[in-house]
Protein backbone atom coordinates (compact mmCIF):
# COMPACT_ATOMS: atom_id res chain seq x y z
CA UNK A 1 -30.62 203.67 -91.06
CA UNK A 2 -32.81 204.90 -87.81
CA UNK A 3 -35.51 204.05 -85.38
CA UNK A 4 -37.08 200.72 -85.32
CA UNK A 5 -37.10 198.44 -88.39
CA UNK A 6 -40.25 197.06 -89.34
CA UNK A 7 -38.96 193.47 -90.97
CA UNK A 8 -42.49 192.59 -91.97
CA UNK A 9 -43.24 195.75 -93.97
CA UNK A 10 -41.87 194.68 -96.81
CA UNK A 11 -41.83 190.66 -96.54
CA UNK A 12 -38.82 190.67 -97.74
CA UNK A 13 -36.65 189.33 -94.57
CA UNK A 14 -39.77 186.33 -94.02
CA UNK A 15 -39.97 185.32 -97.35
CA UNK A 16 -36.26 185.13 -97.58
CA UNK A 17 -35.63 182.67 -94.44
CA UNK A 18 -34.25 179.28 -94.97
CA UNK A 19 -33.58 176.73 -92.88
CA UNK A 20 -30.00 175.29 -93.32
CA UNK A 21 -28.10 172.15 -91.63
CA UNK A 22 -25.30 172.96 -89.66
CA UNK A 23 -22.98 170.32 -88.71
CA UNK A 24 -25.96 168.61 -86.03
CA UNK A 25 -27.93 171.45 -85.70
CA UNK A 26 -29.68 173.97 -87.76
CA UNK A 27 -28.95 177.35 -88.74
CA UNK A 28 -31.93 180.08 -89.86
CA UNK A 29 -30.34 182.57 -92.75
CA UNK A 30 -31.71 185.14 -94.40
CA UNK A 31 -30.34 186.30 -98.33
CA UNK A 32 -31.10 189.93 -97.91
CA UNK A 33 -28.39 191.80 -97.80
CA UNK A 34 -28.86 194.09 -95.17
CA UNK A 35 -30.02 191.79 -92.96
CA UNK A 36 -26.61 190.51 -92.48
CA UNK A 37 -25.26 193.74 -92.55
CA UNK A 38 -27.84 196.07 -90.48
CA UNK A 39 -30.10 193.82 -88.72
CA UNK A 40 -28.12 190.76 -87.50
CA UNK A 41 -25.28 192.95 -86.21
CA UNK A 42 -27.84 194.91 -83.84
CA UNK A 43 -30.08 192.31 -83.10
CA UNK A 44 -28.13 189.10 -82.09
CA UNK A 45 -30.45 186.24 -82.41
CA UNK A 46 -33.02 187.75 -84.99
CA UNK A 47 -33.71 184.31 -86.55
CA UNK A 48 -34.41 182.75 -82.72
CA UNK A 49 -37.62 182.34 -81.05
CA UNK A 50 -37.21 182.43 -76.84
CA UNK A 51 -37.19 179.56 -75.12
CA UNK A 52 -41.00 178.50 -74.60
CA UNK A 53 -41.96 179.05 -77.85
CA UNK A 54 -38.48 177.33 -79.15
CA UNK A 55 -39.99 173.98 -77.52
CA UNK A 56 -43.36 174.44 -78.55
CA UNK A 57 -42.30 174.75 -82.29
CA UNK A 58 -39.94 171.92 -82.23
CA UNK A 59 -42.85 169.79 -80.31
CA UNK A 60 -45.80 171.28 -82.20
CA UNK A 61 -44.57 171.87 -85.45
CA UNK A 62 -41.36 171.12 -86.60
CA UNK A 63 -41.25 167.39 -85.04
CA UNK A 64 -44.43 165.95 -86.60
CA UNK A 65 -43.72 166.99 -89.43
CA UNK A 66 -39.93 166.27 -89.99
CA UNK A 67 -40.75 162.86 -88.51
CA UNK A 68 -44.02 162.51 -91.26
CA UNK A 69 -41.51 163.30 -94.28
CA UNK A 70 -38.80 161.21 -93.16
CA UNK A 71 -41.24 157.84 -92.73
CA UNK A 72 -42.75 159.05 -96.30
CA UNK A 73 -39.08 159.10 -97.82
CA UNK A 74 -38.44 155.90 -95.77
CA UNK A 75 -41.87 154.18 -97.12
CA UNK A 76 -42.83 153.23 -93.91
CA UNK A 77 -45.92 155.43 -94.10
């Protein structure tokens, strides 16, 4: 394996992303194999987003809606 990988080529490595709960966190993983064997060896925090956009997702995106499925599974919609 050489140059620069191109993780979108395929869609592989996106489609393959899950979110998992870890302890009280959240871990991203990816099932292809060489992702944990090629990719997340070279490039440390593949599955992170920098700091900026790490807030505005949580804020923008990930909040409303976790909060919007939790009051539907509560009933208190």
């Amino acid at each position: 394996m050489g140059g620069t990988p191109d993780l979108k080529l395929s869609g592989d490595f996106h489609s393959s992303i899950r979110l998992k709960k870890k302890g009280k966190g959240f871990d991203f993983e990816s099932k292809v194999s060489y992702v944990k064997k090629y990719v997340i060896p070279k490039y440390d925090d593949i599955f992170g987003l920098e700091p900026k956009r790490n807030k505005e997702f949580i804020n923008e995106v990930f909040y409303p809606e976790f909060m919007q499925k939790t009051k539907k599974q509560l009933q208190i919609l």
